[in-house]
Protein backbone atom coordinates (compact mmCIF):
# COMPACT_ATOMS: atom_id res chain seq x y z
CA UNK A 1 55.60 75.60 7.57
CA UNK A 2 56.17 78.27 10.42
CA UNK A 3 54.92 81.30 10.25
CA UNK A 4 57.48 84.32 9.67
CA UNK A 5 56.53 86.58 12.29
CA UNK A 6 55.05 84.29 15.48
CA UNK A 7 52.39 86.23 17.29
CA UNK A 8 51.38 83.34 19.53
CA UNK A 9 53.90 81.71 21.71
CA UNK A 10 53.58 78.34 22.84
CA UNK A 11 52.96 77.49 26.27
CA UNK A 12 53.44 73.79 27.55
CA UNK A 13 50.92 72.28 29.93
CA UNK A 14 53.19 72.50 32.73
CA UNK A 15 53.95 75.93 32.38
CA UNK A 16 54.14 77.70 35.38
CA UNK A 17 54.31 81.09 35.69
CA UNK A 18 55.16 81.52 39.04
CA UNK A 19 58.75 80.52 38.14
CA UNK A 20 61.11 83.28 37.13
CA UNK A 21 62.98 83.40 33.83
CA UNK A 22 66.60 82.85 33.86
CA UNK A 23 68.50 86.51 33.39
CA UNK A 24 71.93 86.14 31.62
CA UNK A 25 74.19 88.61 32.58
CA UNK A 26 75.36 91.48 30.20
CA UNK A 27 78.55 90.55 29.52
CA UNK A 28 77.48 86.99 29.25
CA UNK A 29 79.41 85.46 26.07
CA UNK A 30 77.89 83.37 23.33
CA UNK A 31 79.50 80.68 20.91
CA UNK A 32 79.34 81.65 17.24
CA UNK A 33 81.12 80.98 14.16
CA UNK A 34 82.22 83.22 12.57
CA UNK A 35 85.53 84.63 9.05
CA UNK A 36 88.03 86.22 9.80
CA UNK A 37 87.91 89.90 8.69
CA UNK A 38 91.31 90.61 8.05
CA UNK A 39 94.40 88.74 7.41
CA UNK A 40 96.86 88.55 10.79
CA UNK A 41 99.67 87.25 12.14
CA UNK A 42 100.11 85.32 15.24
CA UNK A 43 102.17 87.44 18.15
CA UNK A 44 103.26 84.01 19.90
CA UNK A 45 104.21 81.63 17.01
CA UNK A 46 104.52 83.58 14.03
CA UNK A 47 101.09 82.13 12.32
CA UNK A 48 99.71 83.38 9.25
CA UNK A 49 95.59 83.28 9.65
CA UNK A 50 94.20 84.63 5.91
CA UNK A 51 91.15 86.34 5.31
CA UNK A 52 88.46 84.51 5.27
CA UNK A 53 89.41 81.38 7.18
CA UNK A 54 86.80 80.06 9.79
CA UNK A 55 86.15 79.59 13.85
CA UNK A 56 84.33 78.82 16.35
CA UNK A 57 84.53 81.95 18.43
CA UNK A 58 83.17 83.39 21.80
CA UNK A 59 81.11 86.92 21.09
CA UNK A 60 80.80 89.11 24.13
CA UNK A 61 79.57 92.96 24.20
CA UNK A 62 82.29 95.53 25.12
CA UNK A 63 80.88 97.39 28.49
CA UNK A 64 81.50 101.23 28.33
CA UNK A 65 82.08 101.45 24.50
CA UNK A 66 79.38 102.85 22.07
CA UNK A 67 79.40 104.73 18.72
CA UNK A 68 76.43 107.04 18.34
CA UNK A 69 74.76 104.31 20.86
CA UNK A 70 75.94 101.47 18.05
CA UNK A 71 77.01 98.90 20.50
CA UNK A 72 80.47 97.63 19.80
CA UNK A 73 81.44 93.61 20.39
CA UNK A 74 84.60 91.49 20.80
CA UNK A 75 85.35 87.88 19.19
CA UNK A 76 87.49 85.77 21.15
CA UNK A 77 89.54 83.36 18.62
CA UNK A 78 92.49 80.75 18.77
CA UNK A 79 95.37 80.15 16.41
CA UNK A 80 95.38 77.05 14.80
CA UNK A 81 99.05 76.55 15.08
CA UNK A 82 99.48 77.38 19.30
CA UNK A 83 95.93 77.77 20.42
CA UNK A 84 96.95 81.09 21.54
CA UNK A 85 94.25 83.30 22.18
CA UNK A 86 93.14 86.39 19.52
CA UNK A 87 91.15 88.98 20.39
CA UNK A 88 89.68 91.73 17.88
CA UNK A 89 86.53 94.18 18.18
CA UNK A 90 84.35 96.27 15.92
CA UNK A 91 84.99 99.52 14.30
CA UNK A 92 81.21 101.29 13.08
CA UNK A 93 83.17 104.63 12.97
CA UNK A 94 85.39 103.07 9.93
CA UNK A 95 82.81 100.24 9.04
CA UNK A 96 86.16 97.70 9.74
CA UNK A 97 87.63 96.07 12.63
CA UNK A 98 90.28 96.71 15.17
CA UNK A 99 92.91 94.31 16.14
CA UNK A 100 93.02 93.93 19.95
CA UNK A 101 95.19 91.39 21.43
CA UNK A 102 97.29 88.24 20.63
CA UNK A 103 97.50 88.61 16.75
CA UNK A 104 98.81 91.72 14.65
CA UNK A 105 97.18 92.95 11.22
CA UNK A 106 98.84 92.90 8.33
CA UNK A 107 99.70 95.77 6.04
CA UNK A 108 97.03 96.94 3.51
CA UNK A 109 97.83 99.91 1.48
CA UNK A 110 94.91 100.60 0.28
CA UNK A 111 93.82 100.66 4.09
CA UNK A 112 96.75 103.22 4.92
CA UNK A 113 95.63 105.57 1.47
CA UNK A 114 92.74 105.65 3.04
CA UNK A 115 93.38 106.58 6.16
CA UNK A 116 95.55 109.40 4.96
CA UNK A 117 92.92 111.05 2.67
CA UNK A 118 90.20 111.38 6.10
CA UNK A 119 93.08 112.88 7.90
CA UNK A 120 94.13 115.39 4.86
CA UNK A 121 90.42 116.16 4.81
CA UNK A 122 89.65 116.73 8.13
CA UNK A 123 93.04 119.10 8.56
CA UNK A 124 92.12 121.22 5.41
CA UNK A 125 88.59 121.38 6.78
CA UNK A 126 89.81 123.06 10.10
CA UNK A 127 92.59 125.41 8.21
CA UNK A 128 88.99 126.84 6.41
CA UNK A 129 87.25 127.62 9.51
CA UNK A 130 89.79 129.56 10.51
CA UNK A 131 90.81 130.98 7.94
CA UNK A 132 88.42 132.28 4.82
CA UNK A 133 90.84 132.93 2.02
CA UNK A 134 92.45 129.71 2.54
CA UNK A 135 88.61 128.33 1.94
CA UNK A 136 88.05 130.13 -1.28
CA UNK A 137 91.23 129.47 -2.52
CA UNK A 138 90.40 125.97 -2.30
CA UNK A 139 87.35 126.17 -3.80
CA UNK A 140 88.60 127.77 -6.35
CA UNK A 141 91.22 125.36 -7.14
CA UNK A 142 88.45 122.69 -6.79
CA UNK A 143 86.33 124.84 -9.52
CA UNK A 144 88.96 124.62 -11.88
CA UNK A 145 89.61 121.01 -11.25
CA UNK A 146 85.93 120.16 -12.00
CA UNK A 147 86.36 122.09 -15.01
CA UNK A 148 89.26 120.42 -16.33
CA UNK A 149 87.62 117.58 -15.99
CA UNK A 150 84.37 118.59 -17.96
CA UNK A 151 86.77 119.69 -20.57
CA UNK A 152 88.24 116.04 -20.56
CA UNK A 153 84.77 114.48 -20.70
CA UNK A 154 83.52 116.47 -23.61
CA UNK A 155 86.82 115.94 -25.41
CA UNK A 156 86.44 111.83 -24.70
CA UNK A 157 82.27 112.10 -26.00
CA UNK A 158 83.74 113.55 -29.55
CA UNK A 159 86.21 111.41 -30.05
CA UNK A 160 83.90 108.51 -29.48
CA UNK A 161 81.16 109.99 -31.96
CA UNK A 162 83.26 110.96 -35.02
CA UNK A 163 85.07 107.20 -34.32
CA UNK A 164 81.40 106.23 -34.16
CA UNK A 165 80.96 108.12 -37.82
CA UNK A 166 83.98 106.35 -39.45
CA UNK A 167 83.49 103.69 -42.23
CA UNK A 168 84.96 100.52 -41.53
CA UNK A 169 86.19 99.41 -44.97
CA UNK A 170 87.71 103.15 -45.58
CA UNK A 171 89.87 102.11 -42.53
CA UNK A 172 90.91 99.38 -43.96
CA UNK A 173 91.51 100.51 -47.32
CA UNK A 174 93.97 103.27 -45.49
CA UNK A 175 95.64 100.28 -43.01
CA UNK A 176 96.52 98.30 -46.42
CA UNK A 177 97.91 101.56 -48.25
CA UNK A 178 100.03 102.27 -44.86
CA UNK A 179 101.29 98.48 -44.98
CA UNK A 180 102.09 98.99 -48.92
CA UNK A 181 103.78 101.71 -47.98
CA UNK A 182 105.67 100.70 -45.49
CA UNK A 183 107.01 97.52 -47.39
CA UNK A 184 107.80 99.73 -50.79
CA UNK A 185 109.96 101.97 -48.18
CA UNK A 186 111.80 99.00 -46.83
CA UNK A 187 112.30 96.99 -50.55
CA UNK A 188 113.93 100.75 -51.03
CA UNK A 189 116.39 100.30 -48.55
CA UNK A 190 117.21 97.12 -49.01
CA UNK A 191 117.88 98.06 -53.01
CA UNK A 192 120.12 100.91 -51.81
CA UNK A 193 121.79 98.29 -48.94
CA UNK A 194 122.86 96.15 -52.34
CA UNK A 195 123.79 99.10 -54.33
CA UNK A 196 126.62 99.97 -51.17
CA UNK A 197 127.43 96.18 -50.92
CA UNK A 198 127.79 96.28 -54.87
CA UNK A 199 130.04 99.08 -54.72
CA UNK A 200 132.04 98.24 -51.96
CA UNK A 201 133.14 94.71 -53.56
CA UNK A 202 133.56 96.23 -57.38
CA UNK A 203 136.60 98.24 -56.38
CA UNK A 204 139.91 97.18 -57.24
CA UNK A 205 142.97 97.90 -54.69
CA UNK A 206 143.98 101.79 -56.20
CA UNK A 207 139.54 102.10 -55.78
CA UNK A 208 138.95 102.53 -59.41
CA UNK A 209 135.63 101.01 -60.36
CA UNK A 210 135.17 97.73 -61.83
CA UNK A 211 133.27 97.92 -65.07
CA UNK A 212 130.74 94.72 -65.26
CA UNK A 213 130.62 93.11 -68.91
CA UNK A 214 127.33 93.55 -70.46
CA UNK A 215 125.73 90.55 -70.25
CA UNK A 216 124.82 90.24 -74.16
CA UNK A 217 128.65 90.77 -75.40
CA UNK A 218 130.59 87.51 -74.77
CA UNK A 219 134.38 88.15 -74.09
CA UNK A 220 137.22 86.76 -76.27
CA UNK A 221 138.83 83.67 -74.68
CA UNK A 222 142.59 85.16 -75.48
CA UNK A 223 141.85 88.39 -73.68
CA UNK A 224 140.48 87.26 -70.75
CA UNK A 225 143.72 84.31 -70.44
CA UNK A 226 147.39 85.72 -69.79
CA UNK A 227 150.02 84.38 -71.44
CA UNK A 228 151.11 81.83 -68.76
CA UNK A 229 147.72 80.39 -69.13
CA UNK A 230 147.36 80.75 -73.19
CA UNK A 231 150.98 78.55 -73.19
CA UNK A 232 149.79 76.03 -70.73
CA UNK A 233 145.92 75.34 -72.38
CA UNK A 234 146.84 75.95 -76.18
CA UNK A 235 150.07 74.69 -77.03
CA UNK A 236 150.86 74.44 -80.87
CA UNK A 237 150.97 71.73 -82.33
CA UNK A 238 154.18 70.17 -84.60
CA UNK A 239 155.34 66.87 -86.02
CA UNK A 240 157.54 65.04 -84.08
CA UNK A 241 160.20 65.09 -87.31
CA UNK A 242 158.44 65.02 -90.41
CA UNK A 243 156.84 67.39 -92.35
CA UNK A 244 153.23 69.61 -91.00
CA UNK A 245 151.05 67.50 -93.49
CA UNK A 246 150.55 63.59 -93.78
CA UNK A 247 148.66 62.87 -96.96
CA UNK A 248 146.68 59.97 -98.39
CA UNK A 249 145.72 58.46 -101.18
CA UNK A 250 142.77 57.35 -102.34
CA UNK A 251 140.37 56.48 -105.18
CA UNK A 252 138.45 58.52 -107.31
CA UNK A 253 135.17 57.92 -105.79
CA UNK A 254 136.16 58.58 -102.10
CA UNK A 255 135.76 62.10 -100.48
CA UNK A 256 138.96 63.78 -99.48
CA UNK A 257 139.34 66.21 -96.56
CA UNK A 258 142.43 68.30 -96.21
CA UNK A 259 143.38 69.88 -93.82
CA UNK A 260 146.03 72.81 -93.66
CA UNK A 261 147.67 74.33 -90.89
CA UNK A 262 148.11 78.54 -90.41
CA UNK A 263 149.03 80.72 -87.81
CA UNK A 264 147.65 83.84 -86.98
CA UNK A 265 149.82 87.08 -87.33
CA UNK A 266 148.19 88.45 -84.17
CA UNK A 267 149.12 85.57 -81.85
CA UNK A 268 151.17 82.14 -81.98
CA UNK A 269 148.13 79.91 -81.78
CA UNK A 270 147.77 77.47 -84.62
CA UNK A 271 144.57 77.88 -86.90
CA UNK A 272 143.45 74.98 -88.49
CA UNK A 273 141.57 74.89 -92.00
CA UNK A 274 139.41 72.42 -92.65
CA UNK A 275 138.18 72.39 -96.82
CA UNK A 276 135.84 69.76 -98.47
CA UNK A 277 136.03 68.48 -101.92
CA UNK A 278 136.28 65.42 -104.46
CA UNK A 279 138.76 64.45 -106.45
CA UNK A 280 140.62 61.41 -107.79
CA UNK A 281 143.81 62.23 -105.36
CA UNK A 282 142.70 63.64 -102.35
CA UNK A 283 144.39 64.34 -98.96
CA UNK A 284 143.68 64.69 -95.41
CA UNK A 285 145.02 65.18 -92.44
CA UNK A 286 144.14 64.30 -88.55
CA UNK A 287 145.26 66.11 -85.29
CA UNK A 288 146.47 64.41 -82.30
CA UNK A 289 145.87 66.63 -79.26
CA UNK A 290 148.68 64.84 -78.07
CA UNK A 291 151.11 66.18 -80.25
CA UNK A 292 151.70 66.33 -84.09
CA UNK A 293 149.85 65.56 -87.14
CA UNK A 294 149.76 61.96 -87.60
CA UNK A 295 147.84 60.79 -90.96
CA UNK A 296 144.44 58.79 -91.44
CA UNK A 297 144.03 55.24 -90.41
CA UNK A 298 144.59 52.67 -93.19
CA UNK A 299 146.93 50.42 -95.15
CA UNK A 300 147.85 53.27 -97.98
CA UNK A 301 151.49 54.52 -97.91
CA UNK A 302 151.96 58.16 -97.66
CA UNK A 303 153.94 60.30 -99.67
């Protein structure tokens, strides 16, 4: 392994020293490769070359042009698309580089903000040279800026110790009372939404209120029919052309039913009666829901 710092140079057995080194000129250009510093745009076909993107370029030194004796070079590229040449030199006053020939730079704002703020600067510097109340008005503007911001600072290193200071689960515990809150609030309004549906649809068409049947009270069938409808469901019933009652006979040991038919002195609707009992000449009676009394199956004759 080579040494990092050669002290002795190598001489070859034919070296001669008579014969004088080869001088390359100054503005002699080398070959190096090299990324592109900035992202451009091609002046002859329009080419987009990114940041970043490699060459093989030619590196030259520009003659007459230092910086605080910082030597300033050119790169000599082509464009990928035309093979036009692009030129583009250093920049130590900015730390950047300057686009030369053949290609234009795109826009960067952050470049241009830049560039703005060093020429605000360098104006306000002059205006307090020549004039001194314009320079302590400044600072004192800039005093009370740094202040403002000390306040901010302090404010932002309290904040972060009492959060620092706060129990967990008691945060919680107040998170879950805010959320139990919040859902008691909204069951609330949804009650009341009902309550204003309720009322809304329990209004007849003059808007008196509708009074709801308690639940536990059970409403008689003949109040809640009208008469049309107590006519057409409950007719009364009759023999076709006989007498109301069809009796039977029948031994002793049978068990009579008899039936007998009232009607109510509120309302037309038939009442029947049924009674239970045993004796040697009993009688009963059926109902046909289709009409009449007709009398008990069997092979007795009826009175």
């Amino acid at each position: 392994m080579s040494e990092r710092k050669v002290l002795n140079k190598y001489f070859p057995p034919d070296f001669d020293p008579a014969i004088p080194r080869r001088k390359q000129a100054k503005d002699a250009q080398h070959k190096v490769r090299l990324m592109t510093p900035y992202a451009m745009r091609c002046d002859t076909c329009g080419e987009y070359i990114y940041k970043g993107k490699k060459f093989n370029a030619r590196k030259e030194t520009v003659e007459g042009e230092t910086y605080y004796s910082i030597k300033i070079f050119r790169f000599y590229i082509k464009c990928p698309r035309c093979s036009a040449e692009i030129t583009f030199k250093t920049d130590p006053k900015n730390t950047d580089y300057v686009a030369e020939h053949g290609a234009q730079r795109n826009f960067e704002p952050w470049r241009e903000e830049r560039i703005a703020g060093e020429e605000s600067k360098l104006l306000k510097e002059l205006e307090e040279e020549n004039n001194p109340m314009k320079a302590l008005e400044n600072r004192t503007i800039d005093s009370k800026r740094e202040m403002d911001i000390l306040d901010a600072l302090d404010e932002i290193r309290t904040r972060n110790a009492r959060n620092e200071r706060v129990d967990a689960d008691a945060l919680l515990d107040k998170l879950v009372e805010e959320d139990i809150v919040k859902e008691k609030s909204q069951e609330e309004l949804l009650e009341e939404e009902d309550d204003k549906l309720a009322k809304s649809i329990f209004h007849d068409v003059d808007g008196d209120v509708v009074k709801r049947v308690a639940d536990e009270e059970e409403p008689d069938l003949n109040q809640l029919l009208s008469d049309s409808a107590k006519t057409l469901l409950l007719p009364t019933f009759s023999s076709p052309g006989g007498p109301s009652l069809v009796k039977r006979k029948h031994s002793g040991s049978d068990l009579g039913i008899v039936v007998k038919k009232k009607k109510s002195e509120a309302t037309s609707t038939p009442i029947v009666k049924f009674e239970s009992g045993i004796s040697s000449e009993s009688t009963s009676t059926h109902i046909n829901p289709l009409g009449g009394l007709l009398g008990a199956y069997g092979s007795d004759d009826s009175e």
